[in-house]
N, C-alpha and C. Protein backbone atom coordinates (compact mmCIF):
# COMPACT_ATOMS: atom_id res chain seq x y z
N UNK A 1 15.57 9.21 -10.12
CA UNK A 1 15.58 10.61 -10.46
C UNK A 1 14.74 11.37 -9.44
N UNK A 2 15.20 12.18 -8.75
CA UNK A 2 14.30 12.85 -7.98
C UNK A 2 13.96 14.52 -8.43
N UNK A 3 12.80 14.47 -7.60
CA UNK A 3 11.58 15.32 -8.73
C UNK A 3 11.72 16.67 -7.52
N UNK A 4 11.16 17.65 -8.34
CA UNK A 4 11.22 19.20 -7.55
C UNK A 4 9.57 18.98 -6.89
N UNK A 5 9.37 19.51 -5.45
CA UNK A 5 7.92 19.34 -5.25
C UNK A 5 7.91 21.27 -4.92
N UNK A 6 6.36 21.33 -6.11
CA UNK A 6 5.91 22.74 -5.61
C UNK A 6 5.03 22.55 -4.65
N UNK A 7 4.29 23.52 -3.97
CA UNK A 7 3.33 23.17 -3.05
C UNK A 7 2.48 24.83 -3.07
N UNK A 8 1.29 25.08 -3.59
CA UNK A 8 0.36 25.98 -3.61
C UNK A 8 -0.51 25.85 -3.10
N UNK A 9 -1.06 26.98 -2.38
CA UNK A 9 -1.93 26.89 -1.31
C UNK A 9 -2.87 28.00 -1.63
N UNK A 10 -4.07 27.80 -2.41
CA UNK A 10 -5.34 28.73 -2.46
C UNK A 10 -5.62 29.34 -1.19
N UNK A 11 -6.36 30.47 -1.60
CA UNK A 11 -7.18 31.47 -0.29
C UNK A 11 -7.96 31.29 0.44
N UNK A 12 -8.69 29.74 0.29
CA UNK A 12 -9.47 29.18 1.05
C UNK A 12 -8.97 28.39 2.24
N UNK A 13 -7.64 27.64 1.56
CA UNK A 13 -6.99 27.00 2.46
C UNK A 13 -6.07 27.53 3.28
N UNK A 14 -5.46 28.60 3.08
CA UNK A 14 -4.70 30.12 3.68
C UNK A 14 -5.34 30.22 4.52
N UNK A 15 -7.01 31.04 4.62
CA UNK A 15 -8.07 31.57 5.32
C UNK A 15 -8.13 30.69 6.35
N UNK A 16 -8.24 29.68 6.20
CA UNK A 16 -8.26 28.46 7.22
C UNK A 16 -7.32 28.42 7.80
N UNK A 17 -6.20 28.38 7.64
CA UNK A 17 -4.82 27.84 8.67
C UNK A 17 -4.73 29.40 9.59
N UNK A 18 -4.72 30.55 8.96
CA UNK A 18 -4.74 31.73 9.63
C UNK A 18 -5.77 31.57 10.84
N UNK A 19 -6.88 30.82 11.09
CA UNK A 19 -8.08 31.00 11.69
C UNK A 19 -7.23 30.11 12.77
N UNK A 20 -7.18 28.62 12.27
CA UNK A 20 -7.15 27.79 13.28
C UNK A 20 -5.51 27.18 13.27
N UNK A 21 -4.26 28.38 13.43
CA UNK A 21 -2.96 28.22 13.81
C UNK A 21 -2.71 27.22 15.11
N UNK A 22 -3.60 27.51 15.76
CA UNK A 22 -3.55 26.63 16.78
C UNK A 22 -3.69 25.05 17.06
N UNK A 23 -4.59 24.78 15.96
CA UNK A 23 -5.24 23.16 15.23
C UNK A 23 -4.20 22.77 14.62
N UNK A 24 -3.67 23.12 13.35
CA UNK A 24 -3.03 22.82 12.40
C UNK A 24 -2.03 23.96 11.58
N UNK A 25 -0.98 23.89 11.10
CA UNK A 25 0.13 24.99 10.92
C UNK A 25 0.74 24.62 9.50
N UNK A 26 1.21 25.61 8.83
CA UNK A 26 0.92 25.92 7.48
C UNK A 26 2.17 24.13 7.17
N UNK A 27 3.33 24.55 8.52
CA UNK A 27 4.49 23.36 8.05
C UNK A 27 3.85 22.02 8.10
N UNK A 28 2.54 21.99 9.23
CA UNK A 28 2.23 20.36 9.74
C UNK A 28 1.43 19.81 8.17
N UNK A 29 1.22 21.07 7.48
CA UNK A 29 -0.01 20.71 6.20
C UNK A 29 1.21 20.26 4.87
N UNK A 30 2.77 21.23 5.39
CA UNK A 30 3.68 20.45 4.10
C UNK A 30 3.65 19.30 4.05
N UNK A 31 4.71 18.60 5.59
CA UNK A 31 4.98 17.32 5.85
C UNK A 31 3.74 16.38 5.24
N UNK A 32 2.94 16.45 5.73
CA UNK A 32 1.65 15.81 5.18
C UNK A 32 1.58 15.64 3.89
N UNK A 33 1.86 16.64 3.24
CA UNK A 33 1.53 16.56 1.32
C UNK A 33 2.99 15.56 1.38
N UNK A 34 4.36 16.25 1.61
CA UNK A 34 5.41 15.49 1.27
C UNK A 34 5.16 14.01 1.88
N UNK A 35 4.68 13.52 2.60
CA UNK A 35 4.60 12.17 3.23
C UNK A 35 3.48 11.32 2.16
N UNK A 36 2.32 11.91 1.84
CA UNK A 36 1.72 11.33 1.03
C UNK A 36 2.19 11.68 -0.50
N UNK A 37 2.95 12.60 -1.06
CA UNK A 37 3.69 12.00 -2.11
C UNK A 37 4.67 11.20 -2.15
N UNK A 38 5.37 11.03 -0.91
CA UNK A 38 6.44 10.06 -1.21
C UNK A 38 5.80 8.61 -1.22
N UNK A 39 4.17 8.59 -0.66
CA UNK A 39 3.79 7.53 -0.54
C UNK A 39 3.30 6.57 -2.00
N UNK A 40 2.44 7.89 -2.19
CA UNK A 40 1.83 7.64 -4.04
C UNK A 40 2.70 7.92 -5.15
N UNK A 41 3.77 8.35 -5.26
CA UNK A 41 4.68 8.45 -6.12
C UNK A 41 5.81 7.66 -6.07
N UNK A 42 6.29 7.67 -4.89
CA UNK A 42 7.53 6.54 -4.86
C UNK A 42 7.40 5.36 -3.95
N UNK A 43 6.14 5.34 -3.57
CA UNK A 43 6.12 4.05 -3.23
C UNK A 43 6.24 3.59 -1.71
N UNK A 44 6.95 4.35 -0.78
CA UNK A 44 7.37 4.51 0.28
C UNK A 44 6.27 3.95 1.26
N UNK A 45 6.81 3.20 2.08
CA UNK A 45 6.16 2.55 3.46
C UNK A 45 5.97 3.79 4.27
N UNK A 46 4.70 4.82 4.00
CA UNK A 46 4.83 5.69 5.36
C UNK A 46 3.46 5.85 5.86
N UNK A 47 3.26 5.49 7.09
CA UNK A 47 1.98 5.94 7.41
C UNK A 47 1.12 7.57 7.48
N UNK A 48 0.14 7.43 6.63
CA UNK A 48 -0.89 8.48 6.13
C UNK A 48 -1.57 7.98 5.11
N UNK A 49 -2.84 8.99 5.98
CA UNK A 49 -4.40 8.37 5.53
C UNK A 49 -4.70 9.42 4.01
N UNK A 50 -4.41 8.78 3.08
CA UNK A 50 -5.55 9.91 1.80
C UNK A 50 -6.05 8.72 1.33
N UNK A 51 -6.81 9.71 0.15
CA UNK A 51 -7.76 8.67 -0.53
C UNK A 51 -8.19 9.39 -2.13
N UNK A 52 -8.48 8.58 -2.70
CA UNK A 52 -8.60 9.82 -4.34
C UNK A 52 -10.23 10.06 -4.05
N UNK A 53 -10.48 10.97 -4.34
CA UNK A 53 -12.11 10.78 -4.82
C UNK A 53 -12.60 10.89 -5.96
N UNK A 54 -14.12 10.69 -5.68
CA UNK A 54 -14.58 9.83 -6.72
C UNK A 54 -15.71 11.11 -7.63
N UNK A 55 -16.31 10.33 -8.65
CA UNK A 55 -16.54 11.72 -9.90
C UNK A 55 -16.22 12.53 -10.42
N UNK A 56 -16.39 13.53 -10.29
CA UNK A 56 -16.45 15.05 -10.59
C UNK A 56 -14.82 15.18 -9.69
N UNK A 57 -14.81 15.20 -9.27
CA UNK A 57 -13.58 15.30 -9.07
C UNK A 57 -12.65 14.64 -8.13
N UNK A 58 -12.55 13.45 -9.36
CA UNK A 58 -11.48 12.45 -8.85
C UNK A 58 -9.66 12.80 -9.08
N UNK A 59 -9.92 14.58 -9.44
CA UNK A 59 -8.54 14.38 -9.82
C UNK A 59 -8.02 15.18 -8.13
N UNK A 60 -8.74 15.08 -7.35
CA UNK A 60 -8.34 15.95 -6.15
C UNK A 60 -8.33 14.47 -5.21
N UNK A 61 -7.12 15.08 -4.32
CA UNK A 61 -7.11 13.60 -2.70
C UNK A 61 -7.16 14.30 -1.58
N UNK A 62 -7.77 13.36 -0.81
CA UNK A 62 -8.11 13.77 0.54
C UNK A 62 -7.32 12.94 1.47
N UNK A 63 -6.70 14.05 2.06
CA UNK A 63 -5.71 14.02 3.23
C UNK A 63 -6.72 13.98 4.44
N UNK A 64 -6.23 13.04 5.53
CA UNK A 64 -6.73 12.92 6.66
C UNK A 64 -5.80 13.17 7.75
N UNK A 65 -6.16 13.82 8.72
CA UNK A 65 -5.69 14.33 9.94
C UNK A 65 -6.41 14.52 11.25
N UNK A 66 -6.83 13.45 11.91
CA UNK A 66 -7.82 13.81 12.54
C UNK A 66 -8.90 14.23 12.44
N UNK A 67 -9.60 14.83 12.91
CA UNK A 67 -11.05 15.69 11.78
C UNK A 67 -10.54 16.41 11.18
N UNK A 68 -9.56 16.52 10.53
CA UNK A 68 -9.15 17.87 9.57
C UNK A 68 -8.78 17.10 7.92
N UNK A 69 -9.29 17.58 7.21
CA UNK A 69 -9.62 16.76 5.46
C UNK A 69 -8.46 18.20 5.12
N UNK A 70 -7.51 17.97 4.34
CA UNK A 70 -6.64 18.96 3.56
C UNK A 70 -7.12 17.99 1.95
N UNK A 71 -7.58 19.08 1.31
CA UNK A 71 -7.89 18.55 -0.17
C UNK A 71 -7.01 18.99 -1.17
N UNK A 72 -6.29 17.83 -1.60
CA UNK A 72 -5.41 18.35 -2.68
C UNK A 72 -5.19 17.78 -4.14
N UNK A 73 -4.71 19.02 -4.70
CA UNK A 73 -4.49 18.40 -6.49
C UNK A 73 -3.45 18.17 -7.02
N UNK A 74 -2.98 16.89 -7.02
CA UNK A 74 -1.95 17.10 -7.62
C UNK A 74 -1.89 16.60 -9.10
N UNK A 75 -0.80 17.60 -9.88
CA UNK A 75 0.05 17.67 -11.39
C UNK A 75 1.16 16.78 -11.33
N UNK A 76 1.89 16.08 -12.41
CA UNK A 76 3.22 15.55 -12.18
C UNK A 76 3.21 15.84 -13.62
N UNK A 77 4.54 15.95 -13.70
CA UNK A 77 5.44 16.04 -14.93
C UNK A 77 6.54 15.63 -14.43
N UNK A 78 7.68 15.43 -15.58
CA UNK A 78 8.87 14.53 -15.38
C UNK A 78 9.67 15.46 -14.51
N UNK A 79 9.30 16.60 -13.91
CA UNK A 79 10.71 16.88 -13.24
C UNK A 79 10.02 17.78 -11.93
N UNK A 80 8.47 18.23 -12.32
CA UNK A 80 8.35 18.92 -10.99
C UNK A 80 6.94 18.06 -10.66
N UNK A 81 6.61 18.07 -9.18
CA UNK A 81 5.43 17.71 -8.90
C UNK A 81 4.62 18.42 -8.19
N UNK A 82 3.53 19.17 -8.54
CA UNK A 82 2.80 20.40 -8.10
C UNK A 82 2.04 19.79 -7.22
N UNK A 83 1.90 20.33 -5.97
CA UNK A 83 0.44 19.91 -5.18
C UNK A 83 -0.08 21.72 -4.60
N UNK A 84 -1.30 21.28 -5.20
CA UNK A 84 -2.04 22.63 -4.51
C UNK A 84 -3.07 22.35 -3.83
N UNK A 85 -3.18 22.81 -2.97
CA UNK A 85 -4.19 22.78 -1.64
C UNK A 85 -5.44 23.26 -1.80
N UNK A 86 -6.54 22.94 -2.16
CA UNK A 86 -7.65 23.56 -2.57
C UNK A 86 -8.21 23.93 -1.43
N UNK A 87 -8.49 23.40 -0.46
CA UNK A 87 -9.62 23.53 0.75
C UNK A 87 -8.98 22.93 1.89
N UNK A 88 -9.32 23.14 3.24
CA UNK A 88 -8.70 22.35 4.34
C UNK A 88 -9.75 22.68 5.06
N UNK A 89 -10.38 22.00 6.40
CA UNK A 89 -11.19 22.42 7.06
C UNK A 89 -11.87 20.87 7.94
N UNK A 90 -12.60 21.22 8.56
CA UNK A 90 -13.36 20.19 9.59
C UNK A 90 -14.10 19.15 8.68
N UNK A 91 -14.16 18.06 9.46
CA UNK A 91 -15.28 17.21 8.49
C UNK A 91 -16.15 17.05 7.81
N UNK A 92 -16.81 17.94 9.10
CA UNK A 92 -18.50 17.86 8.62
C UNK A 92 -18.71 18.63 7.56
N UNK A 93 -17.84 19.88 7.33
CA UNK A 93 -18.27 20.86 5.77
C UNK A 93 -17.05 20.62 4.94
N UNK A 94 -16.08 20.25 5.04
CA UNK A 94 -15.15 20.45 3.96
C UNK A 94 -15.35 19.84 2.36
N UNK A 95 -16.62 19.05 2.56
CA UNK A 95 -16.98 18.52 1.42
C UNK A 95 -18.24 19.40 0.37
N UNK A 96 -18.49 20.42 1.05
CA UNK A 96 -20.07 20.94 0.90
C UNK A 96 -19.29 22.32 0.59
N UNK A 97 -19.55 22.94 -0.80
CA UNK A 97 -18.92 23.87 -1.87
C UNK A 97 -19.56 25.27 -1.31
């Protein structure tokens, strides 16, 4: 059965791609979500780096791209699968609120 993917992108992570169009581009940040859901959801042999994290908020994953962390949340339900983009940004701060 294949599933509808939404993809939402907060003002933080907007703010960011507007800045650094040149680094990274709103499409290179889809492929990425779609590559790592096809990975964690269906299973798929594809290379890309995420990872869940841990505590407080383990319900968000971190996408890797070079030094660039895209942090995302994803929802599933039986027919759509939401990923929203909370934050995107450089290494060294993308973790620090």
């Amino acid at each position: 059965m294949k599933k509808e993917i939404k993809l939402t992108y907060l003002k933080k992570a907007t703010k960011f791609l507007n800045k650094n169009k040149n680094i990274l581009t709103e499409t290179q940040v889809d492929e990425l979500i779609v590559k790592f859901i096809k990975k964690k959801f269906y299973g798929m042999d594809i290379n890309i780096d995420f990872k869940q994290m841990k505590g407080d908020i383990s319900d968000i994953y971190r996408i890797r791209k070079g030094n660039i962390r895209v942090l995302v949340k994803v929802s599933s339900n039986q027919i759509i699968i939401e990923a929203i983009v909370k934050d995107i940004g450089f290494r060294g701060g993308i973790y620090k609120s």
